[in-house]
C-alpha atoms as a PDB file:
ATOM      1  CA  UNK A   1      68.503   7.469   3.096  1.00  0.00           C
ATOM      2  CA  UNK A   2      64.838   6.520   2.860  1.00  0.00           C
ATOM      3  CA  UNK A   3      64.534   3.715   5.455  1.00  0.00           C
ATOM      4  CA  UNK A   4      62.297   1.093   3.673  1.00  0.00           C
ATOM      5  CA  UNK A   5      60.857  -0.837   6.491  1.00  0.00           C
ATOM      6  CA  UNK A   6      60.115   1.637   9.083  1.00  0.00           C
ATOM      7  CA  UNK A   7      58.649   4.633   6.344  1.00  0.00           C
ATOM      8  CA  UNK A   8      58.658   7.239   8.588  1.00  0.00           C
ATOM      9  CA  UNK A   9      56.152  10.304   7.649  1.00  0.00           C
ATOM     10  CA  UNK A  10      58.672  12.574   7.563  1.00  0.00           C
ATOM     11  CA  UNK A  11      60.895  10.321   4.699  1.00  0.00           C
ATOM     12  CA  UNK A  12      57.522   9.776   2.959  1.00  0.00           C
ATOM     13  CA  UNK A  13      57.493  13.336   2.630  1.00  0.00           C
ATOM     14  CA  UNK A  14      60.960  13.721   1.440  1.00  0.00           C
ATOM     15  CA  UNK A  15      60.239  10.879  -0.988  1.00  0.00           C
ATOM     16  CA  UNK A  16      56.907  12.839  -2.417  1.00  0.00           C
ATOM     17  CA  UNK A  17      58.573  16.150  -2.850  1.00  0.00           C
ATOM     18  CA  UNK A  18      61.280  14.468  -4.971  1.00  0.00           C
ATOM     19  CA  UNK A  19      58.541  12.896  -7.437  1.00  0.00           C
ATOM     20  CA  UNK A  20      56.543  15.982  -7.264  1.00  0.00           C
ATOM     21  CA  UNK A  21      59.648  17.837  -8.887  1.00  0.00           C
ATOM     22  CA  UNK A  22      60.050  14.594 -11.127  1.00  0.00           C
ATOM     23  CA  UNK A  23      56.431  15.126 -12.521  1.00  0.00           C
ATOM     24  CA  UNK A  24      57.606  17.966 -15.718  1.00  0.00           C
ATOM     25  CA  UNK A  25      58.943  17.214 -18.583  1.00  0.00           C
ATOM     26  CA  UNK A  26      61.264  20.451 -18.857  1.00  0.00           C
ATOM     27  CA  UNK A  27      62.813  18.796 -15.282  1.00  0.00           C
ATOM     28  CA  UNK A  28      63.185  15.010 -16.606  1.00  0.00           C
ATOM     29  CA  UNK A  29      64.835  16.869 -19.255  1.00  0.00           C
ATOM     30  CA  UNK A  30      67.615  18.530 -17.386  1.00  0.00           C
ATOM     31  CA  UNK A  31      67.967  15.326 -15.244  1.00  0.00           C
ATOM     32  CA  UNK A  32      68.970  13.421 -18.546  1.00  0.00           C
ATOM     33  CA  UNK A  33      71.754  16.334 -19.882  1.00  0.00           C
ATOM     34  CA  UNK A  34      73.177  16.069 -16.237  1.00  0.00           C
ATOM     35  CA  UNK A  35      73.393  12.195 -15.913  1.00  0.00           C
ATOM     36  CA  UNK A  36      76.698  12.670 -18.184  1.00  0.00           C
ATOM     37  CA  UNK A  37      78.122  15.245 -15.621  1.00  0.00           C
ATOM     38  CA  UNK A  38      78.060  19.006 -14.581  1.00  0.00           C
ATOM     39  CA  UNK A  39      76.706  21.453 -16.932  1.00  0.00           C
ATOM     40  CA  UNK A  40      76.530  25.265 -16.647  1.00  0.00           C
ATOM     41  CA  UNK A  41      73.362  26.597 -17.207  1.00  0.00           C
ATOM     42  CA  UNK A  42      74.454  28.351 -20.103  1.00  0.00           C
ATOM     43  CA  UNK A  43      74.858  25.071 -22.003  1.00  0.00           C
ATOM     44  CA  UNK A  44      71.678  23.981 -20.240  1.00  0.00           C
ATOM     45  CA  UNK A  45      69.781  26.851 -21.813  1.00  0.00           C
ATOM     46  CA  UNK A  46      70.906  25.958 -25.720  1.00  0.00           C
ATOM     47  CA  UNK A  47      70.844  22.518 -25.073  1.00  0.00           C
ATOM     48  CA  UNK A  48      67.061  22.403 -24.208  1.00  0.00           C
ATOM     49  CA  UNK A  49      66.079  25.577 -25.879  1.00  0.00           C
ATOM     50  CA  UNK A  50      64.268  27.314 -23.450  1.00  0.00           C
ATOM     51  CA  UNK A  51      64.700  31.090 -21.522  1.00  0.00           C
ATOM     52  CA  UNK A  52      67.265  31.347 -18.717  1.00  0.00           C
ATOM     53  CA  UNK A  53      64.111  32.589 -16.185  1.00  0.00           C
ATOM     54  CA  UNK A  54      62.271  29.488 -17.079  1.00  0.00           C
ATOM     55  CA  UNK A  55      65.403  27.046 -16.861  1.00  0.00           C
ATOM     56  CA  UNK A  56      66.195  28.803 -13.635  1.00  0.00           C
ATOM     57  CA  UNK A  57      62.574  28.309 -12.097  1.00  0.00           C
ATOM     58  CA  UNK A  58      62.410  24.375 -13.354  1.00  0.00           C
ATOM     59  CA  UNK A  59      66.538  24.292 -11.735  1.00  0.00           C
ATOM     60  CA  UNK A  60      65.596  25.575  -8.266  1.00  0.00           C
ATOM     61  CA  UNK A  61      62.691  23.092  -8.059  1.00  0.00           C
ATOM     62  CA  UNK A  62      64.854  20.415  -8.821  1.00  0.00           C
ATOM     63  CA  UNK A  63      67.138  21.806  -6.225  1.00  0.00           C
ATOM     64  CA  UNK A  64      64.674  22.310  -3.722  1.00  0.00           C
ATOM     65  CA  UNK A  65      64.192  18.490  -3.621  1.00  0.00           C
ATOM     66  CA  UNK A  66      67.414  18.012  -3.227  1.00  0.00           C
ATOM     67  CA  UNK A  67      67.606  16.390  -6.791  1.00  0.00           C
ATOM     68  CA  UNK A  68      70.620  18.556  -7.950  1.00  0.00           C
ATOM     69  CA  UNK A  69      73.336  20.571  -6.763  1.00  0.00           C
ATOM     70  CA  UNK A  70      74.365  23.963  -8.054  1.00  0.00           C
ATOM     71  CA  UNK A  71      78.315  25.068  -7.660  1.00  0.00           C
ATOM     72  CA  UNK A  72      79.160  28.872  -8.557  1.00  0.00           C
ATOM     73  CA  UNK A  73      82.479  29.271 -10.770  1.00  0.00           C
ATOM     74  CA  UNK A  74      82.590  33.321 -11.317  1.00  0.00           C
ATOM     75  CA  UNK A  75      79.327  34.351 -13.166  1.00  0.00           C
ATOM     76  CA  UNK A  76      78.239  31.087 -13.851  1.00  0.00           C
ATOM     77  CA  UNK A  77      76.692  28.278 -12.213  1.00  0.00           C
ATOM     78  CA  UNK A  78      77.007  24.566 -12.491  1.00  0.00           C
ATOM     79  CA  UNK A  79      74.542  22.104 -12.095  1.00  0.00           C
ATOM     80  CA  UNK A  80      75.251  18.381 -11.326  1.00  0.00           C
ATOM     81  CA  UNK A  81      72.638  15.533  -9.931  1.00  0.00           C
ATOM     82  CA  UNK A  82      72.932  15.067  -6.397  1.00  0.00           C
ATOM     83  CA  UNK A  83      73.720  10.878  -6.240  1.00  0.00           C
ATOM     84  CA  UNK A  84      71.843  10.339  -2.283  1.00  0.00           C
ATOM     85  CA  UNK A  85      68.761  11.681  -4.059  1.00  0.00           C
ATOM     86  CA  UNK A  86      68.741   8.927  -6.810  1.00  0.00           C
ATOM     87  CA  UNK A  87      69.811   6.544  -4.522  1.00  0.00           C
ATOM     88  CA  UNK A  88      67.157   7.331  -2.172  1.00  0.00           C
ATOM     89  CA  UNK A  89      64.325   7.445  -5.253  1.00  0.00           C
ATOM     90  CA  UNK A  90      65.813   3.704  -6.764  1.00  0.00           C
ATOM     91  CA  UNK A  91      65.596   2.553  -2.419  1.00  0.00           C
ATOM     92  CA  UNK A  92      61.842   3.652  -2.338  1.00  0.00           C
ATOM     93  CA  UNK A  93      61.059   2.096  -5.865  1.00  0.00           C
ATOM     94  CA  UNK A  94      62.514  -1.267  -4.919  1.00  0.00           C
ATOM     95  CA  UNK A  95      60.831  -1.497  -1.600  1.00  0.00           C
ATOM     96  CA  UNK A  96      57.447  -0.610  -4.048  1.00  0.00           C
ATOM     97  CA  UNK A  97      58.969  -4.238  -5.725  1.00  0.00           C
ATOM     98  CA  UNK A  98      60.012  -6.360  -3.014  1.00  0.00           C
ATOM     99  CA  UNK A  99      56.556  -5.857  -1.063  1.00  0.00           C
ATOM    100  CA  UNK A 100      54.903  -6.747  -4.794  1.00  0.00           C
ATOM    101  CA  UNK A 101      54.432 -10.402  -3.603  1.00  0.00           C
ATOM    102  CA  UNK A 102      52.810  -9.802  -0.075  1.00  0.00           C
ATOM    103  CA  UNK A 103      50.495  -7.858  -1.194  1.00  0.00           C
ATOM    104  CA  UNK A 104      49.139  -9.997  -3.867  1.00  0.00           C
ATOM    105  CA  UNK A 105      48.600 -12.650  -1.521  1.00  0.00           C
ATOM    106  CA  UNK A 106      46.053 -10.492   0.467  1.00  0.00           C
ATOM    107  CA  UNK A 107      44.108  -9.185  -2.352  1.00  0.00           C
ATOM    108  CA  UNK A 108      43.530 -12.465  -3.415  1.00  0.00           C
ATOM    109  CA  UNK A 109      42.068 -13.505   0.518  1.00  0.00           C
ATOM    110  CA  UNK A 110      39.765 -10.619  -0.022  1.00  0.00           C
ATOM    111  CA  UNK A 111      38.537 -11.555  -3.371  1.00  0.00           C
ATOM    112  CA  UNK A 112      37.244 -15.069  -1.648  1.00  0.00           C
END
């Protein structure tokens, strides 16, 4: 898990490359149809009408960050949202909140 106070580069990083995959639309997309539960990319690609070759591009970069998880069942393959990755994204976001305060307090020293 990110570790909020100490921010080490190498969980910054981790942290980046998960909103870097966050920043498409045809990703945000597959998050939502997988919030429900596993899906086979067949249903994915009917669902969000698009080609297997581009679903399967937009899935590995999600996968790649460590956003989903894929599961083979014969010729298919099911996709399902990996929970430590959310966890760790909704971590990093609240530490953004909690420090909200602080930081105020110095930009209004410097404004003096």
């Amino acid at each position: 898990m990110y570790e909020v106070r100490y921010g080490s580069p190498r969980a910054a990083e981790r942290v980046a490359w998960r909103f870097q995959a966050l920043a498409d639309a045809t990703r945000l997309r597959i998050l939502l149809r997988l919030r429900d539960g596993e899906e086979c990319v067949c249903n994915l690609t009917d669902a969000l009408e698009a080609g297997q070759s581009k679903l399967s591009f937009h899935l590995k970069a999600l996968k790649d960050a460590g956003l989903v998880r894929a599961r083979r069942a014969g010729r298919w393959v099911y996709y399902s949202l990996e929970p430590g990755a959310i966890e760790t994204l909704e971590t990093f976001l609240g530490s953004l909140r909690a420090s909200h305060g602080p930081l105020r307090r110095v930009a209004d020293r410097c404004s003096e």
